[in-house]
C-alpha atoms as a PDB file:
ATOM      1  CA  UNK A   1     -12.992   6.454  26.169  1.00  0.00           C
ATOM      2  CA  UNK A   2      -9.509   5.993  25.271  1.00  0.00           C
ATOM      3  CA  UNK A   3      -9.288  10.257  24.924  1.00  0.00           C
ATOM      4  CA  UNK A   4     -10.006  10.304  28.605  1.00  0.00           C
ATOM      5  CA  UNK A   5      -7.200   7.852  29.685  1.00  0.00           C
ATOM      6  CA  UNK A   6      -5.118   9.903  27.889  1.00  0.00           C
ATOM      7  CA  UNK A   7      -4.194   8.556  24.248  1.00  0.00           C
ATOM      8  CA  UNK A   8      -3.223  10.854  22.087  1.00  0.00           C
ATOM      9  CA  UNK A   9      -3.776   9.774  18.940  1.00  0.00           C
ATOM     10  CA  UNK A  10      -6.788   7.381  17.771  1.00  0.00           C
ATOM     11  CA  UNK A  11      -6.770   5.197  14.861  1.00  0.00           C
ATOM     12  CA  UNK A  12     -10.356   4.533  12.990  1.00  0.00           C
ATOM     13  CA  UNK A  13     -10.821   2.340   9.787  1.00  0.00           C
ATOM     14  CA  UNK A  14     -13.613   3.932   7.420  1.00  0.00           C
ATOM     15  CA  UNK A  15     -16.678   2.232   6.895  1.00  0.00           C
ATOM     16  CA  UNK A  16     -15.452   0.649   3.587  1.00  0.00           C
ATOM     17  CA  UNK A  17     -19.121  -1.367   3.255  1.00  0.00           C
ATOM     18  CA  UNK A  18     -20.617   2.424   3.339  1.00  0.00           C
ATOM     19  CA  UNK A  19     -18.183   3.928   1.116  1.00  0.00           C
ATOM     20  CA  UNK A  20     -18.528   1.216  -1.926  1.00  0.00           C
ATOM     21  CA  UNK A  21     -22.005   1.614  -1.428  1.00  0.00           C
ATOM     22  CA  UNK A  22     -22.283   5.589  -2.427  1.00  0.00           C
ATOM     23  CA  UNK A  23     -23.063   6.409   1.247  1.00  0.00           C
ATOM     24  CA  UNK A  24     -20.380   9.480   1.082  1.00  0.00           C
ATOM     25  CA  UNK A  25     -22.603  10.934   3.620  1.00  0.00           C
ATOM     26  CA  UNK A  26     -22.544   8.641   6.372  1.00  0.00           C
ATOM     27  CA  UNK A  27     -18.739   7.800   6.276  1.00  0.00           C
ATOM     28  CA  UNK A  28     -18.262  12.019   6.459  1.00  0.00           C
ATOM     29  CA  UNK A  29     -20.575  11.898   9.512  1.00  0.00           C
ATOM     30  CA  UNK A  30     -18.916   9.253  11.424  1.00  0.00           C
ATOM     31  CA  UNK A  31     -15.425  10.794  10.937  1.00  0.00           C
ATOM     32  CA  UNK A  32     -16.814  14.062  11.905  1.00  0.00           C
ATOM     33  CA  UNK A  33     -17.906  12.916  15.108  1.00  0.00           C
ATOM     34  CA  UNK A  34     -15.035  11.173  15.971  1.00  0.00           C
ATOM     35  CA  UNK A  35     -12.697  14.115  14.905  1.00  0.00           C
ATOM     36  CA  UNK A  36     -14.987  16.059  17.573  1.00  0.00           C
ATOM     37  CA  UNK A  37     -14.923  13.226  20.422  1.00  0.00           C
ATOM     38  CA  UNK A  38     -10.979  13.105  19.775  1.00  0.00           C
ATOM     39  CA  UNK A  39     -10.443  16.267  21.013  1.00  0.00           C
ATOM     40  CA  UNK A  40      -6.788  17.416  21.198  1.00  0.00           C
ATOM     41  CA  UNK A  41      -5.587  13.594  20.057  1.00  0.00           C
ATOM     42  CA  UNK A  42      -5.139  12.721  16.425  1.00  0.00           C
ATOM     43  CA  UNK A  43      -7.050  11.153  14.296  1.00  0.00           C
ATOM     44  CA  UNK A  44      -5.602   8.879  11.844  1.00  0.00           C
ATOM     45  CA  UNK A  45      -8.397   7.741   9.145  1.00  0.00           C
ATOM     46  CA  UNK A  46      -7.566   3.856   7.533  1.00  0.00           C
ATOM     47  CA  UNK A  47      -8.736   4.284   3.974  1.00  0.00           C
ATOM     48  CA  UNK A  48      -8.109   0.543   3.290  1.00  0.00           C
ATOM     49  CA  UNK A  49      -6.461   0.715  -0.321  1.00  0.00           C
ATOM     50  CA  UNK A  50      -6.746  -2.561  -0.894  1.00  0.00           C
ATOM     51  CA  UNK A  51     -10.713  -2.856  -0.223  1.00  0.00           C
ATOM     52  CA  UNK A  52     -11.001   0.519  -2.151  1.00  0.00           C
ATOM     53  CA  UNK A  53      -9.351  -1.163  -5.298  1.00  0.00           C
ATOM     54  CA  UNK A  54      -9.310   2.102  -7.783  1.00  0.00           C
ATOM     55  CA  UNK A  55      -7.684   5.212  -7.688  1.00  0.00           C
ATOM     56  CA  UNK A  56     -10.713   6.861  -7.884  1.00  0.00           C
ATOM     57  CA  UNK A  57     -11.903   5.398  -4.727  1.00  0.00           C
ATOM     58  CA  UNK A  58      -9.008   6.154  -2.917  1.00  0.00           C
ATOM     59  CA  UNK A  59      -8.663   9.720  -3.990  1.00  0.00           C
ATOM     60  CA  UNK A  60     -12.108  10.628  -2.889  1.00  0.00           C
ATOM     61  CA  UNK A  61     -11.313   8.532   0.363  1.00  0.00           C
ATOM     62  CA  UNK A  62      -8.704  10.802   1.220  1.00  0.00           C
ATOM     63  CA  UNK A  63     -10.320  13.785   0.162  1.00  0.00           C
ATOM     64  CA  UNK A  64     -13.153  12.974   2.686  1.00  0.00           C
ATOM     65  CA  UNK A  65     -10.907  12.108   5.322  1.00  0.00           C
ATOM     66  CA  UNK A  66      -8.900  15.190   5.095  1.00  0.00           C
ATOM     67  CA  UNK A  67     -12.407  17.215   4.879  1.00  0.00           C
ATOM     68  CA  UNK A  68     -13.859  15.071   7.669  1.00  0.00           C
ATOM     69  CA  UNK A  69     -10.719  16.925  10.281  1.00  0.00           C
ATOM     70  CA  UNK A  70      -8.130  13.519   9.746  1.00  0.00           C
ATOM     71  CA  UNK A  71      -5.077  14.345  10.983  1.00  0.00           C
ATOM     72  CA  UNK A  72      -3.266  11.663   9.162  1.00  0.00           C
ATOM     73  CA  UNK A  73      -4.346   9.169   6.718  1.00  0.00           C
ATOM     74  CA  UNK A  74      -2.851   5.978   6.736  1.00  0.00           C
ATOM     75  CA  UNK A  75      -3.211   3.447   3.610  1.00  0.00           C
ATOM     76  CA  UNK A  76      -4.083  -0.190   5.109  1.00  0.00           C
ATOM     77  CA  UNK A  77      -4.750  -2.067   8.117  1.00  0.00           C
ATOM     78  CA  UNK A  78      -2.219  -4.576   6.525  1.00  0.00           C
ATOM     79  CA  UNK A  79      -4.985  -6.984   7.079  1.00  0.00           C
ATOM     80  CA  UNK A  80      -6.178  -7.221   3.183  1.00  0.00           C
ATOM     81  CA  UNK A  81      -3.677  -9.472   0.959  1.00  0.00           C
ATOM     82  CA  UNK A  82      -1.378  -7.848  -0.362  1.00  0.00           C
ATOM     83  CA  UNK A  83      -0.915  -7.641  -4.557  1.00  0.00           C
ATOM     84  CA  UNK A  84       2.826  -8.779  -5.612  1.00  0.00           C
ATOM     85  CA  UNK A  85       4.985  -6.718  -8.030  1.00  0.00           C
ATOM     86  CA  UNK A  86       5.870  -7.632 -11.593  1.00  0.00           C
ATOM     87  CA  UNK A  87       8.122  -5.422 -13.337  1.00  0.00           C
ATOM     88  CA  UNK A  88       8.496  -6.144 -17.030  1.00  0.00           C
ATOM     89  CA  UNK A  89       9.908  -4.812 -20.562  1.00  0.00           C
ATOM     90  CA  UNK A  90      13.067  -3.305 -21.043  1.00  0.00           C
ATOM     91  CA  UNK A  91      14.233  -4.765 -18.334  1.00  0.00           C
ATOM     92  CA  UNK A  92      17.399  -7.140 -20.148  1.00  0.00           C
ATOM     93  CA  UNK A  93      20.359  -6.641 -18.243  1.00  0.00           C
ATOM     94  CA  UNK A  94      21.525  -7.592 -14.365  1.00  0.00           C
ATOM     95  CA  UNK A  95      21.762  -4.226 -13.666  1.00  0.00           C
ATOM     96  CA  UNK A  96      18.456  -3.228 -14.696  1.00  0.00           C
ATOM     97  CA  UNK A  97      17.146  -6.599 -12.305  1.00  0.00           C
ATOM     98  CA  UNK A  98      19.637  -5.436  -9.162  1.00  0.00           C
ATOM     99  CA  UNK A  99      17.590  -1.457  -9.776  1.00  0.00           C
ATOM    100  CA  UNK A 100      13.980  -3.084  -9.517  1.00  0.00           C
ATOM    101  CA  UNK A 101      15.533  -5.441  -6.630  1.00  0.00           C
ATOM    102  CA  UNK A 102      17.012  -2.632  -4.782  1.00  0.00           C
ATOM    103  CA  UNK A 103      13.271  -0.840  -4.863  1.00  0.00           C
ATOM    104  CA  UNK A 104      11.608  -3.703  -3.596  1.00  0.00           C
ATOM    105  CA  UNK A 105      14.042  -4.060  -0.791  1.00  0.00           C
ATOM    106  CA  UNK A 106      14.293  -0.330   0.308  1.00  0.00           C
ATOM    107  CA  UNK A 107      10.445   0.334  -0.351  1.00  0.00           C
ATOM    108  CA  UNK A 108       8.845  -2.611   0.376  1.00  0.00           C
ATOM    109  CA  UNK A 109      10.957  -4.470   2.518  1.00  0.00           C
ATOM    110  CA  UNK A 110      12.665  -7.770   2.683  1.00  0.00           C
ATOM    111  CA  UNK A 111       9.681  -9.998   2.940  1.00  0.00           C
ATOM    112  CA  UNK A 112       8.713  -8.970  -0.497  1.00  0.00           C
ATOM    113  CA  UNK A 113      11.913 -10.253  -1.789  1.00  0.00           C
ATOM    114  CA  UNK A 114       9.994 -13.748  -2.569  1.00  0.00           C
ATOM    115  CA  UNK A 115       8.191 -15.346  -5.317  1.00  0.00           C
ATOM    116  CA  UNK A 116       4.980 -15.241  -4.370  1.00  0.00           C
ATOM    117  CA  UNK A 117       5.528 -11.251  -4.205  1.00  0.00           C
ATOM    118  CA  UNK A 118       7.583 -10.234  -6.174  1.00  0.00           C
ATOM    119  CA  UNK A 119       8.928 -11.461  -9.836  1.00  0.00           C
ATOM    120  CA  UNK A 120      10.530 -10.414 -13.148  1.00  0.00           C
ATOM    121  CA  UNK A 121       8.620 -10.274 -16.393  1.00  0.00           C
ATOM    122  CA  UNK A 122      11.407 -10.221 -19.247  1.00  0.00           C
ATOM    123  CA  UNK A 123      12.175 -14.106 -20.106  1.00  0.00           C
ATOM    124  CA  UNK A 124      15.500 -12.980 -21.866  1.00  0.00           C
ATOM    125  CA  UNK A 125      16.903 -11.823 -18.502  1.00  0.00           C
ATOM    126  CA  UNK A 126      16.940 -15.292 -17.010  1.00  0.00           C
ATOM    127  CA  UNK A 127      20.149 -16.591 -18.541  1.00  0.00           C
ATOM    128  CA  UNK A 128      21.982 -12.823 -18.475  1.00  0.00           C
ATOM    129  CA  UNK A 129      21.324 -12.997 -14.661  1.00  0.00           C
ATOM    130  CA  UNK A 130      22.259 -16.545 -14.309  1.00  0.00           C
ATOM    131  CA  UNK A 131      25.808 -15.747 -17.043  1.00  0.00           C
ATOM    132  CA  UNK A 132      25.944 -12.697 -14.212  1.00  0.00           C
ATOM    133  CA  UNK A 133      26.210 -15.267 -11.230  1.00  0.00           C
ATOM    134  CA  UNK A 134      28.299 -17.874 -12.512  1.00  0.00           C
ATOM    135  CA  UNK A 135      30.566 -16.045 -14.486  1.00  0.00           C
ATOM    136  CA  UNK A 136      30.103 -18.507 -17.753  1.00  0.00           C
ATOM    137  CA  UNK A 137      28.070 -18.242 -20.602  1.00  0.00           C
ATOM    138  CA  UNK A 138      24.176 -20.040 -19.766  1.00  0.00           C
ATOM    139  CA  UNK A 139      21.366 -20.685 -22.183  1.00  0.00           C
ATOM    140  CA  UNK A 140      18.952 -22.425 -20.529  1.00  0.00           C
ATOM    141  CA  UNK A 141      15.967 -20.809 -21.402  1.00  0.00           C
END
């Protein structure tokens, strides 16, 4: 329906349910015969990483997208929760901290720039940061 008013590019989530089950089959045919009703328009295939869980999984999601006709294959719905990042080890000077920082920020975005997302693992870093900031010696932890 929404080929015929004239989108041109349709985005389906895979059958995730059918997918953890085995049913490799079934999720192929359904993306086959949307490919074919999409026509001309794109179809972008939502593997759903975080339902998937293992690399595994979402490598032989992908490969059955791309073998099903998806155009595109786009990682999430953004509607799973989202896992935070942790780096940790080797990581003992401010610089190191402002590298993994300036990741987050630029791959991530902003809102992962939080504690509930995103933290350091290296306990010696906590007083080299906080000597960083204030400019005086701290040993607080």
């Amino acid at each position: 329906m929404a080929v015929m008013q004239g989108a041109t590019e349709i985005d389906v989530v895979i059958s995730v349910g059918k997918f953890l089950e085995e049913d490799y089959a079934s999720v192929y045919e359904e993306l086959t015969e949307l490919k074919a009703a999409c026509k001309d328009a794109h179809l972008k295939v939502i593997i759903e990483v975080g339902a998937l869980a293992t690399a595994k999984n979402i490598k032989k999601a992908s490969i059955l997208a791309m073998q099903a006709g998806a155009d595109f294959i786009k990682t999430s719905t953004g509607k799973i929760a989202t896992v935070g990042y942790k780096p940790a080890g080797g990581i003992s000077s401010t610089e190191e901290a402002v590298k993994h920082y300036t990741l987050v920020s630029e791959i991530l975005g902003e809102e992962w720039l939080n504690n509930k997302s995103f933290r350091f693992g290296a306990s010696s870093l906590a007083n080299k940061l906080l000597t960083s900031i204030t400019g005086t010696e701290q040993n607080y932890f």
